[in-house]
PDB file of N, CA and C in Angstrom:
ATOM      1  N   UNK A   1     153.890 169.750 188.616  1.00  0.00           N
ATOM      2  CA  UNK A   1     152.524 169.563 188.215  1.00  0.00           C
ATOM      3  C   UNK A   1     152.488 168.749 186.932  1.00  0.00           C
ATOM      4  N   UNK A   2     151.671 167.384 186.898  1.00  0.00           N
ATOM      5  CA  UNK A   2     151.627 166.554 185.696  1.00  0.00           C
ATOM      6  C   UNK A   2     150.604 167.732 184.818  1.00  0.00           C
ATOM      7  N   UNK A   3     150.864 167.371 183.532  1.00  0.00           N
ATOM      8  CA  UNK A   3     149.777 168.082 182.564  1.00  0.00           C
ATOM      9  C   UNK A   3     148.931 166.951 182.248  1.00  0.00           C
ATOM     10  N   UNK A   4     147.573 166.943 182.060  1.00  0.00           N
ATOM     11  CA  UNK A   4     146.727 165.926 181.724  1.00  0.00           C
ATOM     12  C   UNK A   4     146.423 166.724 180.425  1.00  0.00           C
ATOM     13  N   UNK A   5     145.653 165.860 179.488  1.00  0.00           N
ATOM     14  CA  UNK A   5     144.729 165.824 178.728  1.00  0.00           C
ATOM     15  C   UNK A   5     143.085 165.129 178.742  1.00  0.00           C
ATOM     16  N   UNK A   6     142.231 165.543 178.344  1.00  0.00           N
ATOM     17  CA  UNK A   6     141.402 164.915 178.137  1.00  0.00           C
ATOM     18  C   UNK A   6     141.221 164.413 176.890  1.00  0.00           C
ATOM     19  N   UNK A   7     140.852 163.091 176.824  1.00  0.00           N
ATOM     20  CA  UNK A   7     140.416 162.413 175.590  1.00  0.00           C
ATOM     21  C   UNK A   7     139.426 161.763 175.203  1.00  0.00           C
ATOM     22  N   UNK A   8     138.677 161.790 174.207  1.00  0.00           N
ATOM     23  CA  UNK A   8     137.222 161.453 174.417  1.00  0.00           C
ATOM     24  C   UNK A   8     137.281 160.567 173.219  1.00  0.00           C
ATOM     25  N   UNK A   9     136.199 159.722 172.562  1.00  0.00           N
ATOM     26  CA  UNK A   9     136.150 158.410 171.796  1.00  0.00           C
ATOM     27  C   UNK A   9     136.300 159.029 170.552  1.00  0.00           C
ATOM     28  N   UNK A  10     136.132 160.620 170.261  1.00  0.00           N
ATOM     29  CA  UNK A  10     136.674 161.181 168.762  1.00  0.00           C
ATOM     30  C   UNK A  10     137.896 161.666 168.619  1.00  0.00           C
ATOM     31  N   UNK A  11     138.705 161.246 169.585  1.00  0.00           N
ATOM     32  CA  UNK A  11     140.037 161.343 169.713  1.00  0.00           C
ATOM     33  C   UNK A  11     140.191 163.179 169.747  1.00  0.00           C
ATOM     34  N   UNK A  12     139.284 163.627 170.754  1.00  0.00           N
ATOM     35  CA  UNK A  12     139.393 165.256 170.533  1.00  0.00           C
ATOM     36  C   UNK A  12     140.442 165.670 171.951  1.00  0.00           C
ATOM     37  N   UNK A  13     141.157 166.163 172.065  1.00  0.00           N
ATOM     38  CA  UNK A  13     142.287 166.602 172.818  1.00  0.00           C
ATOM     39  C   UNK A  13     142.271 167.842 173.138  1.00  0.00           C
ATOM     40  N   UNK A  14     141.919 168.090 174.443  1.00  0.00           N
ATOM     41  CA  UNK A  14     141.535 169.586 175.347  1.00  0.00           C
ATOM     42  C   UNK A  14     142.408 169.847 176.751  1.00  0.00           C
ATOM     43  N   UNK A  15     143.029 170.788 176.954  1.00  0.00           N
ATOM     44  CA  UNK A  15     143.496 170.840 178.393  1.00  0.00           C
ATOM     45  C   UNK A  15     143.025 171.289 179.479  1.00  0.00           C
ATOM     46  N   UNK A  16     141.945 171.741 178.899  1.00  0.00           N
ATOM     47  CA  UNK A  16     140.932 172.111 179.526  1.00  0.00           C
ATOM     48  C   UNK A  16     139.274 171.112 180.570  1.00  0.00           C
ATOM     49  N   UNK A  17     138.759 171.422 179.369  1.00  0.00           N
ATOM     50  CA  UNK A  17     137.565 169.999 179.408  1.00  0.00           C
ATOM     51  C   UNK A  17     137.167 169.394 178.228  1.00  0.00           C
ATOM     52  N   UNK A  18     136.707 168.423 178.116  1.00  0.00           N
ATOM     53  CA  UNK A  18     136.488 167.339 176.996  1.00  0.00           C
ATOM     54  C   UNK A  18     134.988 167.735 176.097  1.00  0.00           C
ATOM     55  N   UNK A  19     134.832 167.520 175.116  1.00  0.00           N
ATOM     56  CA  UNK A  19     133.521 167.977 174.557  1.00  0.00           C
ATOM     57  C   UNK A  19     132.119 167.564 174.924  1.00  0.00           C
ATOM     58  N   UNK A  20     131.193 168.029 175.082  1.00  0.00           N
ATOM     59  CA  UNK A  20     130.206 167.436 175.544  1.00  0.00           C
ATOM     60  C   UNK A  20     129.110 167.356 174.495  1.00  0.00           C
ATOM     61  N   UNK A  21     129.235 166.403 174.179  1.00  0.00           N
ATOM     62  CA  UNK A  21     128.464 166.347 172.665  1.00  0.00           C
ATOM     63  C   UNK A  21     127.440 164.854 172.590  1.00  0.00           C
ATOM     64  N   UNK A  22     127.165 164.570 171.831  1.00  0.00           N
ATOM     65  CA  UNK A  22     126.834 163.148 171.632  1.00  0.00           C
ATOM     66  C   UNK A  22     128.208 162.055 170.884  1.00  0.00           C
ATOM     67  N   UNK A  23     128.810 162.584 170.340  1.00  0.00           N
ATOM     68  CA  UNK A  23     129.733 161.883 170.077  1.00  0.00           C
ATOM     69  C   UNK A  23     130.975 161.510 170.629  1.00  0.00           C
ATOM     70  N   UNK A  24     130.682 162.303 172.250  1.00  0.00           N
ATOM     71  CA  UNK A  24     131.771 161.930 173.584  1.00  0.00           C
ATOM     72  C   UNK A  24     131.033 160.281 174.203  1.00  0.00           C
ATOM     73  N   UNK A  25     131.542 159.420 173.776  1.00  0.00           N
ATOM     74  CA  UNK A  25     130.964 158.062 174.394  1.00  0.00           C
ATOM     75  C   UNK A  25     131.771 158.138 175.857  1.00  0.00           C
ATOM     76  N   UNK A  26     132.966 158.391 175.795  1.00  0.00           N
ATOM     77  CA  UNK A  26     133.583 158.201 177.228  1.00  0.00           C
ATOM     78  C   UNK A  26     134.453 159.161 177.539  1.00  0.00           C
ATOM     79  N   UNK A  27     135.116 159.731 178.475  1.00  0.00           N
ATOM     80  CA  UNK A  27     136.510 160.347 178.428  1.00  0.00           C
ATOM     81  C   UNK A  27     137.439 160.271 179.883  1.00  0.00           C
ATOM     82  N   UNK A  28     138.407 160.512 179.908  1.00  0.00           N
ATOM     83  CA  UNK A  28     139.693 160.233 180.630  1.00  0.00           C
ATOM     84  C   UNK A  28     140.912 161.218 180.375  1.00  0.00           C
ATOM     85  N   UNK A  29     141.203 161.000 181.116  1.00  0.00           N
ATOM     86  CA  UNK A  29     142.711 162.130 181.516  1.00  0.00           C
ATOM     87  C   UNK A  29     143.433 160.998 180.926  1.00  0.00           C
ATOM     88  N   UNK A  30     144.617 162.257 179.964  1.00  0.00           N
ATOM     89  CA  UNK A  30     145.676 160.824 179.787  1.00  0.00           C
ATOM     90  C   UNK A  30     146.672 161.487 180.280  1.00  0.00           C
ATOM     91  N   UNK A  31     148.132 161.897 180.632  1.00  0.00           N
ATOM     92  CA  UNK A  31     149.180 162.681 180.432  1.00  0.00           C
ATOM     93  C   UNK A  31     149.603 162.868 179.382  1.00  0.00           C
ATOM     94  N   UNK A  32     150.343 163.317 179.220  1.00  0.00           N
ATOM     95  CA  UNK A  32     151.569 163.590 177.818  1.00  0.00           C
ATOM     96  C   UNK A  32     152.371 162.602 177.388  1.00  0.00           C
ATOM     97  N   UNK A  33     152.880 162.015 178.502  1.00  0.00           N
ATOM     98  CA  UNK A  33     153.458 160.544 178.549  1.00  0.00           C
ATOM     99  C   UNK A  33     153.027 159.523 178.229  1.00  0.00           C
ATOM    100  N   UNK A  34     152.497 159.509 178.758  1.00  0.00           N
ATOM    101  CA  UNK A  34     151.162 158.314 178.214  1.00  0.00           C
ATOM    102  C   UNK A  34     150.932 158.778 176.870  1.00  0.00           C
ATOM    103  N   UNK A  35     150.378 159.420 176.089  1.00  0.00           N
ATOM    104  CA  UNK A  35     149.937 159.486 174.925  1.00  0.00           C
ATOM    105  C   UNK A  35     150.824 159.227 174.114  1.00  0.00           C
ATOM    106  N   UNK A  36     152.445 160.018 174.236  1.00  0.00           N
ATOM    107  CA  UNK A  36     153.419 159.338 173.575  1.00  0.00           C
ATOM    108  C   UNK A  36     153.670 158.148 173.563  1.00  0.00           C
ATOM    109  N   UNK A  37     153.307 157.377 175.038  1.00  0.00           N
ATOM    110  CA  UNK A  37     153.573 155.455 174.432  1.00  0.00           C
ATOM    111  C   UNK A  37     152.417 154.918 174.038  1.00  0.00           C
ATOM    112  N   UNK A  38     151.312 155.846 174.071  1.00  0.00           N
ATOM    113  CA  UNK A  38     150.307 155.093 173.605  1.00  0.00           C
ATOM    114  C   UNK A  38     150.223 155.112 171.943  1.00  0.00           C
ATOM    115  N   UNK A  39     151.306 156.391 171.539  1.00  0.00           N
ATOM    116  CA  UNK A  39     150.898 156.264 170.261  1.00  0.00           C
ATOM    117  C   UNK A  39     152.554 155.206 169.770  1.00  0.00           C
ATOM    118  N   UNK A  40     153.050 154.535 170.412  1.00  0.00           N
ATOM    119  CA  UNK A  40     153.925 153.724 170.053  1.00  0.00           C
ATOM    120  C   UNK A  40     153.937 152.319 170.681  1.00  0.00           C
ATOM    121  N   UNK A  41     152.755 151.953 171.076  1.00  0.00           N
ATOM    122  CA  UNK A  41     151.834 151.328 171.349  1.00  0.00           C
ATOM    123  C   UNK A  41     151.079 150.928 169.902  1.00  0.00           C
ATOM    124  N   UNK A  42     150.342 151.335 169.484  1.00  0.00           N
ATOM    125  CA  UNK A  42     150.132 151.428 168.137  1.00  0.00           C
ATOM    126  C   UNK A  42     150.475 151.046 167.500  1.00  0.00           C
ATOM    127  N   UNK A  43     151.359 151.324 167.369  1.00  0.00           N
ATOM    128  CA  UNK A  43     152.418 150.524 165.986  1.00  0.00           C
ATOM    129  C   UNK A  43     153.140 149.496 166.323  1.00  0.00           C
ATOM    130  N   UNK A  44     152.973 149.077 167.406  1.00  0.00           N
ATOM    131  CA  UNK A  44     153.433 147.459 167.478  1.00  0.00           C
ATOM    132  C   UNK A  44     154.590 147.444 168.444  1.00  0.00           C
ATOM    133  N   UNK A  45     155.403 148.653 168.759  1.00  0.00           N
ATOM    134  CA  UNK A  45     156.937 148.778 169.611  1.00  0.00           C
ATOM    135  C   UNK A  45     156.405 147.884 171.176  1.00  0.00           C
ATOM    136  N   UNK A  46     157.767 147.082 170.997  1.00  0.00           N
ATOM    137  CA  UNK A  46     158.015 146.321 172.610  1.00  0.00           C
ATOM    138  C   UNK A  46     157.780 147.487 173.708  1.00  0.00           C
ATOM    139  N   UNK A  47     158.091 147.218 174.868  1.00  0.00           N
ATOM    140  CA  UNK A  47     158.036 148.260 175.683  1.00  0.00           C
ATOM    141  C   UNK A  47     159.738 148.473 176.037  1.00  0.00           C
ATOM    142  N   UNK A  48     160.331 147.591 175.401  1.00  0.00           N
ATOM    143  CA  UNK A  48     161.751 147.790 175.362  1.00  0.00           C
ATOM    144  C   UNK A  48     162.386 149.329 173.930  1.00  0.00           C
ATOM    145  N   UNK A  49     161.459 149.075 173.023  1.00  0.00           N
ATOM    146  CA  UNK A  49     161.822 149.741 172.319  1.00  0.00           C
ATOM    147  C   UNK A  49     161.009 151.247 172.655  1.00  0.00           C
ATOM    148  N   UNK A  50     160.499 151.330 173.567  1.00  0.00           N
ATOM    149  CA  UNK A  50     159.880 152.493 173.627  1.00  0.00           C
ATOM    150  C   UNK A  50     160.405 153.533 174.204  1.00  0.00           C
ATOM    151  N   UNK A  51     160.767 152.582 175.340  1.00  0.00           N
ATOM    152  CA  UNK A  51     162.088 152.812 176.520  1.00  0.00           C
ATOM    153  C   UNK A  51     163.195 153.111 175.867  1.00  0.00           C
ATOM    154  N   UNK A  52     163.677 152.936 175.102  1.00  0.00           N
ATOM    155  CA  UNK A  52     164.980 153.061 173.726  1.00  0.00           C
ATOM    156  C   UNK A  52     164.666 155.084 173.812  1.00  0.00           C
ATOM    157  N   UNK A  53     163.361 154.619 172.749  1.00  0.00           N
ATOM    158  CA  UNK A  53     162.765 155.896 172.100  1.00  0.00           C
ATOM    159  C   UNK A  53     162.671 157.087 173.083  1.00  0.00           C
ATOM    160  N   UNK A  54     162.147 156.596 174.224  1.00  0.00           N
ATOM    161  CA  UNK A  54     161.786 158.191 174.733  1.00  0.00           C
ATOM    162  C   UNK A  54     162.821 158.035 176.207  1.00  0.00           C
ATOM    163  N   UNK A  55     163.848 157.508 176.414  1.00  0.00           N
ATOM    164  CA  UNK A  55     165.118 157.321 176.967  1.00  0.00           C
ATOM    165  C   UNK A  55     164.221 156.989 178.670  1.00  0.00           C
ATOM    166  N   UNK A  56     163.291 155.844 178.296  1.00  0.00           N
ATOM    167  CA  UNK A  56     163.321 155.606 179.840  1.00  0.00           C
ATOM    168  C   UNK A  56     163.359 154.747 180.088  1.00  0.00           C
ATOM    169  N   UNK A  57     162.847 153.517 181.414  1.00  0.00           N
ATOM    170  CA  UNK A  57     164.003 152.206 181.922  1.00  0.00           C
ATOM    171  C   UNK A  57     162.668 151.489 181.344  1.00  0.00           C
ATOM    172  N   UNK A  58     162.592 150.208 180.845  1.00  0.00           N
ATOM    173  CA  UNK A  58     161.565 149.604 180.426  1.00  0.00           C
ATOM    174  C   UNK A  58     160.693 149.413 181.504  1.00  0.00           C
ATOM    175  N   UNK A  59     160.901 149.468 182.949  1.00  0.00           N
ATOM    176  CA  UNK A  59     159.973 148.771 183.792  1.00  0.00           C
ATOM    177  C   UNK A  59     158.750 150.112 183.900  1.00  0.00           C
ATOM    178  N   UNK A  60     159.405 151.441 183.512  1.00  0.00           N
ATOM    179  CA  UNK A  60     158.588 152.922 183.670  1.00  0.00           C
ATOM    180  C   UNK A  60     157.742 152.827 182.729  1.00  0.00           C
ATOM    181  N   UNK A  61     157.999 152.420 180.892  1.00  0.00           N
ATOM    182  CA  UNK A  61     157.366 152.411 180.509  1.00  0.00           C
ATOM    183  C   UNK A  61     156.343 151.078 180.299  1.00  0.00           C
ATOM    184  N   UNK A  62     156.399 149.765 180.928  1.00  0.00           N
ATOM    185  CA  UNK A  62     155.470 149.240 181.572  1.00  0.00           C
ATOM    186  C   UNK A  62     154.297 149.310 182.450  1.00  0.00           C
ATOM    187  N   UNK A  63     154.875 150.742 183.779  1.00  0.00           N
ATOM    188  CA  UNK A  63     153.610 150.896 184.238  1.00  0.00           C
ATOM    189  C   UNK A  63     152.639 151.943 183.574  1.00  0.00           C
ATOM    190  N   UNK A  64     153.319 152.675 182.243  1.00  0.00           N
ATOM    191  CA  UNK A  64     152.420 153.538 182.017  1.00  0.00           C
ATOM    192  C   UNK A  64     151.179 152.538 181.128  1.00  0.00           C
ATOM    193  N   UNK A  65     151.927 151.769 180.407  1.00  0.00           N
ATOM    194  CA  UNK A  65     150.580 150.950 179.566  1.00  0.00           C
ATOM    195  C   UNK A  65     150.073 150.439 180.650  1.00  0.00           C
ATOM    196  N   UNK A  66     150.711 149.385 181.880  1.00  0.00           N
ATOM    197  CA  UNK A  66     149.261 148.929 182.540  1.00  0.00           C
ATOM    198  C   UNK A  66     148.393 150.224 183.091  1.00  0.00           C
ATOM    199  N   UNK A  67     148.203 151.723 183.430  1.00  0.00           N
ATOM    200  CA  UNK A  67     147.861 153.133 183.621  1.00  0.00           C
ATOM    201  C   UNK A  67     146.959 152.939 182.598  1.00  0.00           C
ATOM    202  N   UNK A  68     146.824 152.760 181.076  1.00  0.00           N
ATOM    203  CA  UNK A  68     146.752 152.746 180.267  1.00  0.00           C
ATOM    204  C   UNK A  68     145.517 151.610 180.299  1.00  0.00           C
ATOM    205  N   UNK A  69     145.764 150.462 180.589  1.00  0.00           N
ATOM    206  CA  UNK A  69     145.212 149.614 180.380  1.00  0.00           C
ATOM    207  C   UNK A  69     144.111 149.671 181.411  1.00  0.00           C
ATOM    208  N   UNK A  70     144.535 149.799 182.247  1.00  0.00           N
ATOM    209  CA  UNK A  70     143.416 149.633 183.873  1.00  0.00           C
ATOM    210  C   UNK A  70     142.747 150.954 183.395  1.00  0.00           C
ATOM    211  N   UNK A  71     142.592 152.121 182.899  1.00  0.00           N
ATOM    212  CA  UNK A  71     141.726 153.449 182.513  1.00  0.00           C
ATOM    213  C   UNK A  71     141.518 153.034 181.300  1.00  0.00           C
ATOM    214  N   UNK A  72     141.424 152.502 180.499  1.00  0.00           N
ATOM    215  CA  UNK A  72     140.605 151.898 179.267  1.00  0.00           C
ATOM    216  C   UNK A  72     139.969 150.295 179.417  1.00  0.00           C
ATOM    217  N   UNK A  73     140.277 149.779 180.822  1.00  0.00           N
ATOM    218  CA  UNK A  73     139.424 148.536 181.209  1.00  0.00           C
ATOM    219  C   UNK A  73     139.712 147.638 179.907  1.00  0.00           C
ATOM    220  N   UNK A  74     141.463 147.066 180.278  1.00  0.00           N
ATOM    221  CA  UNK A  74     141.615 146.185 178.836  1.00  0.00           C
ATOM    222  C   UNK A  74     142.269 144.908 179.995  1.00  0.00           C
ATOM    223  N   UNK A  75     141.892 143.795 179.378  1.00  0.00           N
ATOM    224  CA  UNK A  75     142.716 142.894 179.915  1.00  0.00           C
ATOM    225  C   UNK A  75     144.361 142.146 179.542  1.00  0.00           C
ATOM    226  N   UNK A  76     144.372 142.655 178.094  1.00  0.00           N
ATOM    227  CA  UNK A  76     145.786 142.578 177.447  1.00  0.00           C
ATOM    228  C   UNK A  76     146.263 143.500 176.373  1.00  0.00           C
ATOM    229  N   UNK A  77     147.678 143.943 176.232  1.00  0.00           N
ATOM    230  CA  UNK A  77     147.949 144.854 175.085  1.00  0.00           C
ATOM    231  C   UNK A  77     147.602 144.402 174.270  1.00  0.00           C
ATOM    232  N   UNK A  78     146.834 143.337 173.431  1.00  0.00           N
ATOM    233  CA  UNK A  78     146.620 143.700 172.301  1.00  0.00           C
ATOM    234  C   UNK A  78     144.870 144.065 172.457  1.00  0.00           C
ATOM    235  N   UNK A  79     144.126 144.053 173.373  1.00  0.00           N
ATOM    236  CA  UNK A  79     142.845 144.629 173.437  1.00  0.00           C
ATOM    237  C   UNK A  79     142.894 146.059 173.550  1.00  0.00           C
ATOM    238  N   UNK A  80     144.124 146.359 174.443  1.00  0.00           N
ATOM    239  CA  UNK A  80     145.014 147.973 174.151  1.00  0.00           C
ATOM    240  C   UNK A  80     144.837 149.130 173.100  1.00  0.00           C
ATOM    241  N   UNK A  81     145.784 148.051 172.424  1.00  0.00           N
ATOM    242  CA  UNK A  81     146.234 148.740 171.110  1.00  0.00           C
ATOM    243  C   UNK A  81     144.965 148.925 169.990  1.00  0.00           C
ATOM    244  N   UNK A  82     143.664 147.723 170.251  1.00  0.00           N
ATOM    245  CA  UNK A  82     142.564 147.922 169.596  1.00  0.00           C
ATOM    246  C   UNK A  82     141.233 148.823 170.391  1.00  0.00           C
ATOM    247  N   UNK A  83     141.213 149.164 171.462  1.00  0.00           N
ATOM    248  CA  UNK A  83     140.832 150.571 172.117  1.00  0.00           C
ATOM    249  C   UNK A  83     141.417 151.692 171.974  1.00  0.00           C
ATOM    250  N   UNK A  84     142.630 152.100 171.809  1.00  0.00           N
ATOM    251  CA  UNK A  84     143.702 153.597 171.216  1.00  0.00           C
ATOM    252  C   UNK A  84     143.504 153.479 169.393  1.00  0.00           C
ATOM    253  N   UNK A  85     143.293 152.418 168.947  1.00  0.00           N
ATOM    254  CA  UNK A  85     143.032 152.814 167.476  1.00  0.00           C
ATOM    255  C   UNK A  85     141.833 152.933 167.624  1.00  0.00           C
ATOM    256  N   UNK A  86     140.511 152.635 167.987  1.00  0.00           N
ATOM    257  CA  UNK A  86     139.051 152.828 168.047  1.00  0.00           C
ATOM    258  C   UNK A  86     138.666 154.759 168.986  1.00  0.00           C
ATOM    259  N   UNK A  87     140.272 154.861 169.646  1.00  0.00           N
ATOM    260  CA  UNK A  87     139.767 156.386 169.904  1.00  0.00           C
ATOM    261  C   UNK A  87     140.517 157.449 169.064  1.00  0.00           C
ATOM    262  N   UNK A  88     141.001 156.824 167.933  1.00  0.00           N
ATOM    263  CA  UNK A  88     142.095 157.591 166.987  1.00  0.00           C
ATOM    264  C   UNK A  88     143.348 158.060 167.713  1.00  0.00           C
ATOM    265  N   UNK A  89     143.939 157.341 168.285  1.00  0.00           N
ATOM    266  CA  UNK A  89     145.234 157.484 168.712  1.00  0.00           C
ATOM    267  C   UNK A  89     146.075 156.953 167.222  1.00  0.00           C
ATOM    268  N   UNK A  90     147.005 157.724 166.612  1.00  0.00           N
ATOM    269  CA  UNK A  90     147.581 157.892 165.608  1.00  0.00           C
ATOM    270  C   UNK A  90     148.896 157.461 165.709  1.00  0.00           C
ATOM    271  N   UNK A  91     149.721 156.935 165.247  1.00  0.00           N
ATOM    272  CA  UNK A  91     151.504 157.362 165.760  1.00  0.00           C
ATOM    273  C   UNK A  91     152.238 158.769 165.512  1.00  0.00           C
ATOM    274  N   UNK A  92     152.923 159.118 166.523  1.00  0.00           N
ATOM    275  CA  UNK A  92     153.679 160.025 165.840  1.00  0.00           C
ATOM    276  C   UNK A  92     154.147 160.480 164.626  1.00  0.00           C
ATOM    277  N   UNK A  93     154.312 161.318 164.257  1.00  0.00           N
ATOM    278  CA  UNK A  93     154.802 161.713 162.753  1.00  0.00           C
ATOM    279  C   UNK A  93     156.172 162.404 162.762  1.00  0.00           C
TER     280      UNK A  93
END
């Protein structure tokens, strides 16, 4: 069973359901996976170096950003990386 998250435009994170507020503009399931390359995504890492980082083959972590990209309706990583900072996607710490 994948674990999803929900994520909404205040970067609020539920495993449940997403907030229903006025300040939910949009929301989406991300996985766990995804959020980890999305937050190394962020900071600028190839998808070679990500693949390094979280020990997987670069072409895996390719399809998770286009996943990524096609559910945030981006046409290139760097419109990406400026939709995950506009929903407070952070880097790891």
């Amino acid at each position: 069973m994948i674990r999803t998250r929900k994520l909404t435009s205040n970067a609020t994170f539920s495993q449940s359901t997403a907030r229903n507020d006025s300040t939910s503009v949009s929301t989406f399931a991300i996985t766990t996976r995804q959020l980890q390359i999305a937050q190394r995504v962020v900071v600028g890492k190839t998808a070679r170096e990500i693949a390094t980082d979280l020990s997987l083959s670069r072409r895996t972590v390719e399809s998770h950003i286009d996943a990524l990209r096609n559910r945030l309706d981006c046409v290139n990583r760097c419109q990406l990386t400026a939709k995950l900072v506009h929903l407070g996607i952070e880097p790891e710490e």
